[in-house]
C-alpha atoms as a PDB file:
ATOM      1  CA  UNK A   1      23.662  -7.787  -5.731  1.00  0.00           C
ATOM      2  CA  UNK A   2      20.924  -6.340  -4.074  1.00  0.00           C
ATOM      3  CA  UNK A   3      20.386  -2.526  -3.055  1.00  0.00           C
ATOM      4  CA  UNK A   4      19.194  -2.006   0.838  1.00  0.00           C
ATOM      5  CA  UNK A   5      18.611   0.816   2.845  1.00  0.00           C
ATOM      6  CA  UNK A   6      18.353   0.799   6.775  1.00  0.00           C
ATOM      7  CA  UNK A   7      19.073   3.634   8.995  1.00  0.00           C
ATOM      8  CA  UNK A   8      22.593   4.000  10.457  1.00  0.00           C
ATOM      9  CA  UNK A   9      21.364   1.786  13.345  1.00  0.00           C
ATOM     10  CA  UNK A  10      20.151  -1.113  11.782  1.00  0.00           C
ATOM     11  CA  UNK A  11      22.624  -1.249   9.019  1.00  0.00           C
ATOM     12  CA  UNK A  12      24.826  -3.869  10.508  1.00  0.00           C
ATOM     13  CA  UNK A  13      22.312  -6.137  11.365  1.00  0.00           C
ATOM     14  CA  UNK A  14      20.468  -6.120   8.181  1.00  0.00           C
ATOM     15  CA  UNK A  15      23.913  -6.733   6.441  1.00  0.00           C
ATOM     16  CA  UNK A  16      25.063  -9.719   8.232  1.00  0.00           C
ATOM     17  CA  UNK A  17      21.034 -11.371   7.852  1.00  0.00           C
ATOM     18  CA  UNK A  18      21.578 -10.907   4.207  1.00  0.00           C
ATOM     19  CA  UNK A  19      25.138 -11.954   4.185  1.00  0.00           C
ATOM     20  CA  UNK A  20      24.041 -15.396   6.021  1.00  0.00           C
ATOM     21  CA  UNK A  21      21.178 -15.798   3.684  1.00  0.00           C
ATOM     22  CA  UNK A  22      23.824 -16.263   0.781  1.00  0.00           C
ATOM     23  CA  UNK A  23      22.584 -12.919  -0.744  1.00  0.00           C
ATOM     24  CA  UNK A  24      25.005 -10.482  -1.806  1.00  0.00           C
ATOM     25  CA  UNK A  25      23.718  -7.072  -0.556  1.00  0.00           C
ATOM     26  CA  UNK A  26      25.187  -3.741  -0.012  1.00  0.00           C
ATOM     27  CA  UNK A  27      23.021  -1.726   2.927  1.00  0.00           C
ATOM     28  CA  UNK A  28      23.262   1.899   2.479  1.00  0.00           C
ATOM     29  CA  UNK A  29      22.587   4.100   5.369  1.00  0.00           C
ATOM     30  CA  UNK A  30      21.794   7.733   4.447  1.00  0.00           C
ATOM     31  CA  UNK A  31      20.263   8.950   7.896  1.00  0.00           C
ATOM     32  CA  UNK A  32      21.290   8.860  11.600  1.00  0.00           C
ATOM     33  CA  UNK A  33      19.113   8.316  14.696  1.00  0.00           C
ATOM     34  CA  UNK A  34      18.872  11.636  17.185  1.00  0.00           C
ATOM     35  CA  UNK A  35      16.686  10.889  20.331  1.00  0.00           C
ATOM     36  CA  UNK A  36      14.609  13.194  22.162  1.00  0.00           C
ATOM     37  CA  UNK A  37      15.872  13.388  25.634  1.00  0.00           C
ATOM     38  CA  UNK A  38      12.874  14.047  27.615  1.00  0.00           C
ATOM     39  CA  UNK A  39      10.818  10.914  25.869  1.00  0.00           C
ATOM     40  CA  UNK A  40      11.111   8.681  29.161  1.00  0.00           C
ATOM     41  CA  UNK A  41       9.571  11.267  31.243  1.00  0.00           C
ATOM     42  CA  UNK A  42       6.953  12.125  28.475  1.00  0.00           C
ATOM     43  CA  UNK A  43       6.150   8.816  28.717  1.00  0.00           C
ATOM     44  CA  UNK A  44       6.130   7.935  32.010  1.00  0.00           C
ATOM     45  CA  UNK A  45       4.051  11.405  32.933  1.00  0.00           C
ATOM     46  CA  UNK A  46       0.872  10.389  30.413  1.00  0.00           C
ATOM     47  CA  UNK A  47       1.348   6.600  31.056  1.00  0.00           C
ATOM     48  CA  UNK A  48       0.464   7.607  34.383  1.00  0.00           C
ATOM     49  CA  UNK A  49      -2.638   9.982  34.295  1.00  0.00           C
ATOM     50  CA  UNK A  50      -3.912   7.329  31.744  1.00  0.00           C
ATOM     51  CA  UNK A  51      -2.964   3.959  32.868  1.00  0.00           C
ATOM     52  CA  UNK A  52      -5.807   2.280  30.984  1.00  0.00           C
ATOM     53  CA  UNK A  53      -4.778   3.775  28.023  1.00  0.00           C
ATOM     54  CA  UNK A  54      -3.169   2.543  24.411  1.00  0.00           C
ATOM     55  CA  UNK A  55      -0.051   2.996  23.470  1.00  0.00           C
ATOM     56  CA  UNK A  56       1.008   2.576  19.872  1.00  0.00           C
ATOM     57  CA  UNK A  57       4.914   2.267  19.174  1.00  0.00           C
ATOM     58  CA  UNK A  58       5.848   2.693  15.299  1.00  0.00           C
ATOM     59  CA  UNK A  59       9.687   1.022  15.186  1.00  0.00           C
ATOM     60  CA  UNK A  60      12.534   0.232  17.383  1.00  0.00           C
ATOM     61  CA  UNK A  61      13.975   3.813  16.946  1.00  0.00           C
ATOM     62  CA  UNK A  62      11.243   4.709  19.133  1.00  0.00           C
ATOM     63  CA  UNK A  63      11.734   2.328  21.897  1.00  0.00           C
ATOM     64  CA  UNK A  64      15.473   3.370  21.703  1.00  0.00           C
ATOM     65  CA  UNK A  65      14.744   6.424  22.459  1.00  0.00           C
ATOM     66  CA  UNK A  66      12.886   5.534  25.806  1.00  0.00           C
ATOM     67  CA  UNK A  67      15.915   3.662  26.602  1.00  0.00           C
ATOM     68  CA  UNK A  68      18.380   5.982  25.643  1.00  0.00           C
ATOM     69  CA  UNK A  69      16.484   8.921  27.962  1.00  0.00           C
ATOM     70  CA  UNK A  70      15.451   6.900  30.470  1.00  0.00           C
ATOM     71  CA  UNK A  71      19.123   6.078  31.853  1.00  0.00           C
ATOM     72  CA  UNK A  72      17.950   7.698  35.196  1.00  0.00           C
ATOM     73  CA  UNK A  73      14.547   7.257  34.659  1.00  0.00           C
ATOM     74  CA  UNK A  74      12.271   4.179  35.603  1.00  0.00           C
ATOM     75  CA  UNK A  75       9.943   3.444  33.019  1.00  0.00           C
ATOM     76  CA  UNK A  76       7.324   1.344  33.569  1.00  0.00           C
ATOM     77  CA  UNK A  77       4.294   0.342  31.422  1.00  0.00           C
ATOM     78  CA  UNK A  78       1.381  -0.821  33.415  1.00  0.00           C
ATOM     79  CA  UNK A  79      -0.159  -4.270  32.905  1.00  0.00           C
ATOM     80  CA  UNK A  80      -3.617  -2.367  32.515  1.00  0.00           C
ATOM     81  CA  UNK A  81      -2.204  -0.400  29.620  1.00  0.00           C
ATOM     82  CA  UNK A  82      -2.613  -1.651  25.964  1.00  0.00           C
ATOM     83  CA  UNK A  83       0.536  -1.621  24.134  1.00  0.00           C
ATOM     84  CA  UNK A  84       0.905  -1.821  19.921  1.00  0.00           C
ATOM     85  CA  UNK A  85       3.476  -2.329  18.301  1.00  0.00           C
ATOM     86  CA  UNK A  86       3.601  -2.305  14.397  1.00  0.00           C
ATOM     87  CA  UNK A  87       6.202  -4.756  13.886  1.00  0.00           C
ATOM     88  CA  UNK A  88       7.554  -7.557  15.309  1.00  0.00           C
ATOM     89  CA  UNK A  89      10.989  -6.445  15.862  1.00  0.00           C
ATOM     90  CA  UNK A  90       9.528  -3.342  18.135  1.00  0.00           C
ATOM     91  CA  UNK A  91       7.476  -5.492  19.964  1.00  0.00           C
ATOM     92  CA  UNK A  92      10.794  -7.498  21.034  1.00  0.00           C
ATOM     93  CA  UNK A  93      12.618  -4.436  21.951  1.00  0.00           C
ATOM     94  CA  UNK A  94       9.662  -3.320  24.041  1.00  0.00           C
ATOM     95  CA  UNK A  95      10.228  -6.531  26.397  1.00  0.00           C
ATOM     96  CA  UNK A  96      12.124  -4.523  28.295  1.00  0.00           C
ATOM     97  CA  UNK A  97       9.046  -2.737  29.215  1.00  0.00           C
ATOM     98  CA  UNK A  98       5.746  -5.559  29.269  1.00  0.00           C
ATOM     99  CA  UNK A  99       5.245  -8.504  28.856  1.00  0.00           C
ATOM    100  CA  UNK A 100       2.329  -8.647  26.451  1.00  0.00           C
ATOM    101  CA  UNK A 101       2.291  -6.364  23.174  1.00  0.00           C
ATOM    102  CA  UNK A 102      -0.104  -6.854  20.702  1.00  0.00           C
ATOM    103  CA  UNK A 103       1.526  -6.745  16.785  1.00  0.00           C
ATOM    104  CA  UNK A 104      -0.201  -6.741  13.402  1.00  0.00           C
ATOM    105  CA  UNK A 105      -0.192  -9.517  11.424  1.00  0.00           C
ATOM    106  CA  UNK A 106       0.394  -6.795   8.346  1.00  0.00           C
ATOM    107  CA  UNK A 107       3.155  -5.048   9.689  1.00  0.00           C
ATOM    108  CA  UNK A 108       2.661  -1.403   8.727  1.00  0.00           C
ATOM    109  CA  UNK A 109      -0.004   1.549   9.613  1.00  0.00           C
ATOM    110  CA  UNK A 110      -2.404  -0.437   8.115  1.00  0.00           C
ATOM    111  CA  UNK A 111      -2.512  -3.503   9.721  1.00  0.00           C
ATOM    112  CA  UNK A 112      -2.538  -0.961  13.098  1.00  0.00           C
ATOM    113  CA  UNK A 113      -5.491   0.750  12.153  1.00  0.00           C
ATOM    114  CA  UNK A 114      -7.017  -2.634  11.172  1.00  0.00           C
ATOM    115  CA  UNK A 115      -6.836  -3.698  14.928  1.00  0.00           C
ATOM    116  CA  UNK A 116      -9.958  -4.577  16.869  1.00  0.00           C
ATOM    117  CA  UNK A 117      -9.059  -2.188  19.276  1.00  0.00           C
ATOM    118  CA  UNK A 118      -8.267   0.713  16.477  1.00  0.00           C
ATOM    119  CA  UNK A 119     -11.760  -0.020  14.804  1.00  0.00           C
ATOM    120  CA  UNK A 120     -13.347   1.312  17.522  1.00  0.00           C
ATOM    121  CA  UNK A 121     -11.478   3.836  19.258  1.00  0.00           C
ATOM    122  CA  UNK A 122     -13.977   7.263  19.788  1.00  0.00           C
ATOM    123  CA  UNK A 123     -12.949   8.909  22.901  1.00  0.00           C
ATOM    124  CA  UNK A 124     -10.231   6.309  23.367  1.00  0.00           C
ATOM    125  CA  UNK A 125      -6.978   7.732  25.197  1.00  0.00           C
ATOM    126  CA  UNK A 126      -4.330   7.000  23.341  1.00  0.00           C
ATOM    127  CA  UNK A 127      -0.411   7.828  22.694  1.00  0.00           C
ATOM    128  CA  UNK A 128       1.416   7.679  19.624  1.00  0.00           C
ATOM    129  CA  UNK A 129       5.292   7.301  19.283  1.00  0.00           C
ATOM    130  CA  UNK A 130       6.849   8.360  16.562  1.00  0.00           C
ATOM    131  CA  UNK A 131       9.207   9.901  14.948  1.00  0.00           C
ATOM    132  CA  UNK A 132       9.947  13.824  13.557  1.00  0.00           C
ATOM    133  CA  UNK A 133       8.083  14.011  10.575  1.00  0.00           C
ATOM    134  CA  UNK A 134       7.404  10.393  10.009  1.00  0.00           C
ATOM    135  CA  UNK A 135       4.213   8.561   8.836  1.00  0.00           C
ATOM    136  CA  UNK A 136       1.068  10.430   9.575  1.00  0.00           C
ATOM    137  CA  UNK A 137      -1.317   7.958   8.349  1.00  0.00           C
ATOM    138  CA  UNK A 138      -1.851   6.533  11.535  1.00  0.00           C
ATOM    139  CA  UNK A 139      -3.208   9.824  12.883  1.00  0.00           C
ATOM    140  CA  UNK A 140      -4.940  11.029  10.638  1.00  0.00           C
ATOM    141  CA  UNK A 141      -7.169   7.900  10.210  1.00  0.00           C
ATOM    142  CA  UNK A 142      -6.560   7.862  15.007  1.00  0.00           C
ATOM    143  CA  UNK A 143      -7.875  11.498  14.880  1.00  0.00           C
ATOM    144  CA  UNK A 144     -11.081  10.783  12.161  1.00  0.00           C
ATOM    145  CA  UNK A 145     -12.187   7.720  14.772  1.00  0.00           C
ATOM    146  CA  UNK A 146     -12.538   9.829  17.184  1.00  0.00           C
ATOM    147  CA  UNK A 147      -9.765   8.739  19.426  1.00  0.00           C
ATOM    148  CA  UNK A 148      -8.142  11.190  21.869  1.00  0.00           C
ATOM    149  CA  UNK A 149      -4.939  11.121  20.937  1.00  0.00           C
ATOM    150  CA  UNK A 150      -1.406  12.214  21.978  1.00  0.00           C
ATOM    151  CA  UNK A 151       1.697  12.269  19.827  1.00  0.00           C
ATOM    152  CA  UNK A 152       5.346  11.944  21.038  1.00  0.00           C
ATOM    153  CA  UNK A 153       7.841  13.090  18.122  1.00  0.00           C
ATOM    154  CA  UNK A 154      10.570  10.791  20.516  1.00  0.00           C
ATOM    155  CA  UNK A 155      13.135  10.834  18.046  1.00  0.00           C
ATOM    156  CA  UNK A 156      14.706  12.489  14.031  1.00  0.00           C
ATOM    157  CA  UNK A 157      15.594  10.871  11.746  1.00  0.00           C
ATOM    158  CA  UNK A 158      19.084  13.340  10.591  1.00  0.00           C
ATOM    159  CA  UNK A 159      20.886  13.098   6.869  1.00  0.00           C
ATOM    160  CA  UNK A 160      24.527  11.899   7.367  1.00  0.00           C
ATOM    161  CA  UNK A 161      27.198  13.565   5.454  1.00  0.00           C
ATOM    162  CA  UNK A 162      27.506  10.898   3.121  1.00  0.00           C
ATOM    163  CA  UNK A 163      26.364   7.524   2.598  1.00  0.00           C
ATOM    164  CA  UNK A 164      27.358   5.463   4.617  1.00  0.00           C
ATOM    165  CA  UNK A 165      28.113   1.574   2.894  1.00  0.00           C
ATOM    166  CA  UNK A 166      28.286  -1.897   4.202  1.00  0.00           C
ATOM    167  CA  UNK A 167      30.506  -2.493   0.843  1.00  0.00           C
ATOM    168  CA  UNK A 168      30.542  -0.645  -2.163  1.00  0.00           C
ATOM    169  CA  UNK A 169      27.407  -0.711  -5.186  1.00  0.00           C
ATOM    170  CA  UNK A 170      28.278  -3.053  -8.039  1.00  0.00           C
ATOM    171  CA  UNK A 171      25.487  -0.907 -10.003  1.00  0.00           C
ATOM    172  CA  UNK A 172      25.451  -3.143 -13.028  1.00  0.00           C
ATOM    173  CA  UNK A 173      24.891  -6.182 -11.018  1.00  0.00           C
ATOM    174  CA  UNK A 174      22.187  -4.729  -9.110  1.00  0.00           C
ATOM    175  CA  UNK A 175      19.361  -7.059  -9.080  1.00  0.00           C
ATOM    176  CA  UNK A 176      16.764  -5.359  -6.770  1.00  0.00           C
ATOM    177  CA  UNK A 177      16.162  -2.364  -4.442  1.00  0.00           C
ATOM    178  CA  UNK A 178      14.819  -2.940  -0.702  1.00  0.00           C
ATOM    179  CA  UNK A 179      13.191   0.131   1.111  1.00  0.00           C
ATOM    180  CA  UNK A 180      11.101  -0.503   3.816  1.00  0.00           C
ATOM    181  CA  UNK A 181      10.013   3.507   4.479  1.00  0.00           C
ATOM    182  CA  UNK A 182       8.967   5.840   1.783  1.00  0.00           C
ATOM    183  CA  UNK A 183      11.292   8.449   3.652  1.00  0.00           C
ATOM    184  CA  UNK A 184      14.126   5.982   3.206  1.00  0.00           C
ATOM    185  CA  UNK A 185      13.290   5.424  -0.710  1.00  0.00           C
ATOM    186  CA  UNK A 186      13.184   9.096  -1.665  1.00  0.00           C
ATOM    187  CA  UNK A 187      16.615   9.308   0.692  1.00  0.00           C
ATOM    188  CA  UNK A 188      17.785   6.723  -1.645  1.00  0.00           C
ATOM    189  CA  UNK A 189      16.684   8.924  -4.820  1.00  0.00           C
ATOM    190  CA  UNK A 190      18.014  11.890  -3.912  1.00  0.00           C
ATOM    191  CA  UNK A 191      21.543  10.656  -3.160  1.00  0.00           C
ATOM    192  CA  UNK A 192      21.562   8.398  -6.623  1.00  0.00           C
ATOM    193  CA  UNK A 193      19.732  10.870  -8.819  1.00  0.00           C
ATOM    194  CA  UNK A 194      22.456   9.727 -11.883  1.00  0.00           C
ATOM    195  CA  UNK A 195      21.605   6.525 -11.581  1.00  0.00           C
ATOM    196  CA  UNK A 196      18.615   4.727 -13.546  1.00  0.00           C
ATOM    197  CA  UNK A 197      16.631   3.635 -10.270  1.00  0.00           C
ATOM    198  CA  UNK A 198      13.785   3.612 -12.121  1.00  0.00           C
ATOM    199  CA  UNK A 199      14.886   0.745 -14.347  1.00  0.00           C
ATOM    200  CA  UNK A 200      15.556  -1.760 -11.552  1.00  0.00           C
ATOM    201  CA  UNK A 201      12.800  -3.749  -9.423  1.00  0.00           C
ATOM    202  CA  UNK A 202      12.052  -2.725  -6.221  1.00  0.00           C
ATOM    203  CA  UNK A 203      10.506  -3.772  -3.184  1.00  0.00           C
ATOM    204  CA  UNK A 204       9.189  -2.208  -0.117  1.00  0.00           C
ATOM    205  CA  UNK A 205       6.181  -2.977   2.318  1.00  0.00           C
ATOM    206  CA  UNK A 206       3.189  -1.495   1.398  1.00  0.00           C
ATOM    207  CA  UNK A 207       1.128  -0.209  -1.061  1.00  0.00           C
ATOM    208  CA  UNK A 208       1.509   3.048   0.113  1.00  0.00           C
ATOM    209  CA  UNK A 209       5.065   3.115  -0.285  1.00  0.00           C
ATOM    210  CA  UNK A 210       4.817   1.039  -4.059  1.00  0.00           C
ATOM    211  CA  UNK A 211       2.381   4.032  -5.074  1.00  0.00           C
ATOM    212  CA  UNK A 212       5.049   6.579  -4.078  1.00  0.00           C
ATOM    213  CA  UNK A 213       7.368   4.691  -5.881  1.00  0.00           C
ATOM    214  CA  UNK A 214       5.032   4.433  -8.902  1.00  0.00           C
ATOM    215  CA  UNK A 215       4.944   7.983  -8.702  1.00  0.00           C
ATOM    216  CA  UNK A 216       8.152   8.691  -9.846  1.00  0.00           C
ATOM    217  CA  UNK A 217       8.341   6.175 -12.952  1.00  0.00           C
ATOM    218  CA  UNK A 218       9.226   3.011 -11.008  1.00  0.00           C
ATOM    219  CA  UNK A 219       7.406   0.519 -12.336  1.00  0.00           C
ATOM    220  CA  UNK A 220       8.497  -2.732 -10.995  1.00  0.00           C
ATOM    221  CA  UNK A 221       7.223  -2.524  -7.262  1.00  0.00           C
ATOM    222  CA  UNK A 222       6.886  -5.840  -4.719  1.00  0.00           C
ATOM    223  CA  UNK A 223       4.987  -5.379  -1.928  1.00  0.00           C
ATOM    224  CA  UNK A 224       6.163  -7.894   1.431  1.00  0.00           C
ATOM    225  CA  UNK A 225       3.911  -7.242   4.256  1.00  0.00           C
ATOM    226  CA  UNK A 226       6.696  -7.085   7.402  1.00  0.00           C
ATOM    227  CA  UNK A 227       9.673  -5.143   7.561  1.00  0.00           C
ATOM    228  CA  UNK A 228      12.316  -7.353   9.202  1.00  0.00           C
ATOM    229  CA  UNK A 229      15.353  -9.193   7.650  1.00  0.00           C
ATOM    230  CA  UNK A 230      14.276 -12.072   7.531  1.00  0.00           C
ATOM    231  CA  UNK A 231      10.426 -11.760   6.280  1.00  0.00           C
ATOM    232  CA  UNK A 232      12.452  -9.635   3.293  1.00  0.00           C
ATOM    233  CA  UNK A 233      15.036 -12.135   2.447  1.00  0.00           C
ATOM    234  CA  UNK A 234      12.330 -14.965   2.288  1.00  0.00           C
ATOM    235  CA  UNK A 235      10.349 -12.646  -0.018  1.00  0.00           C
ATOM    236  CA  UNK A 236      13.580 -11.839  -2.446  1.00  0.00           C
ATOM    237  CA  UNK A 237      13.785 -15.895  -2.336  1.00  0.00           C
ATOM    238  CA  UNK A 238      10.409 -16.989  -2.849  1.00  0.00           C
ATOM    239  CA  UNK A 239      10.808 -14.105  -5.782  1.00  0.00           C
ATOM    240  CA  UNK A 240      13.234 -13.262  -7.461  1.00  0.00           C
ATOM    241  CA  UNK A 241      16.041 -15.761  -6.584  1.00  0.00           C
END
């Protein structure tokens, strides 16, 4: 049995790819989704002063939040405006929006900042999505370029009550632990502090994340460069099937 963690949102989803795979996995959700309101009109006000601008959307939470508050709004994203998404599963959900979205081949903050476009950004307008209190790295490294940048907190990521189970954790037939956030690993920590995570292999999607991990005795850390279901489960195949 394998260990995975995914937002309330994406729980169901990421258990019934695993369950199709053949691989026995219970998905934990520890946090719910809460969407900013007023991101469609955010949005839509700086997409408009800067038309020619880049836009850089972090996960799907984030484009759910543009189409949760913009119910009675009409957003549009101008063909003139560069659009990034750091995974492939945003850029899908942001077909709703353009046509053309330009994705990492290493899906994480990384492979963002490794973008042509990203290398040389000084004085580039530019507007982050994100979420309250999320990854900062693409910022930071935004903000040292040069770039003039705007961040949109659009959604928060909220603790549920209690965990919240696709079916219940076999813990001595636990094979492996999937996190694809560190926010989402120490989540995971926190709740199951009696439990020897550090014994069991783990793998998230990036180096970042592993060294966080490392950090607090785990060991056994696999890196696979995207985030989706199905990029995972052909990892946990290729690895430790």
């Amino acid at each position: 049995m394998y260990l995975v963690t995914r937002p309330e949102p994406k729980q169901a989803a990421s258990a019934n790819a695993f369950a199709q795979a053949g691989l026995d996995a219970s998905v934990v959700a520890l946090q719910r989704i809460q969407h900013d309101p007023h991101a469609a009109v955010n949005v839509t006000e700086w997409v408009n002063q800067h038309s020619d601008g880049i836009l850089i959307v972090t996960s799907t939470a984030a484009v759910d939040a543009l189409r949760s508050a913009g119910e009675h709004t009409n957003t549009k994203l101008p063909a003139s405006l560069h659009v990034v998404a750091v995974g492939k599963s945003t850029a899908k959900a942001l077909g709703a929006y353009t046509s053309t979205v330009i994705t990492p081949e290493q899906e994480n903050s990384d492979g963002v900042l490794s973008l042509p476009r990203m290398r040389d950004c000084a004085d580039q307008r530019i507007l982050l999505l994100k979420g309250k209190g999320g990854r900062t790295r693409i910022q930071d490294e935004l903000l040292s370029r040069g770039a003039r940048l705007t961040i949109f907190d659009v959604y928060e990521r909220k603790p549920l009550a209690a965990p919240v189970l696709s079916q219940p954790i076999d813990w001595e037939a636990i094979s492996g632990i999937v996190a694809t956030s560190g926010e989402q690993a120490q989540c995971l920590i926190n709740e199951y502090k009696a439990q020897p995570l550090s014994q069991f292999r783990w793998l998230t999607v990036s180096e970042r994340i592993a060294e966080q991990l490392r950090q607090q005795g785990i060991q056994q850390v696999g890196i696979c460069p995207q985030a989706n279901d199905p990029s995972l489960i052909a990892w946990i195949k290729d690895n430790w099937e």
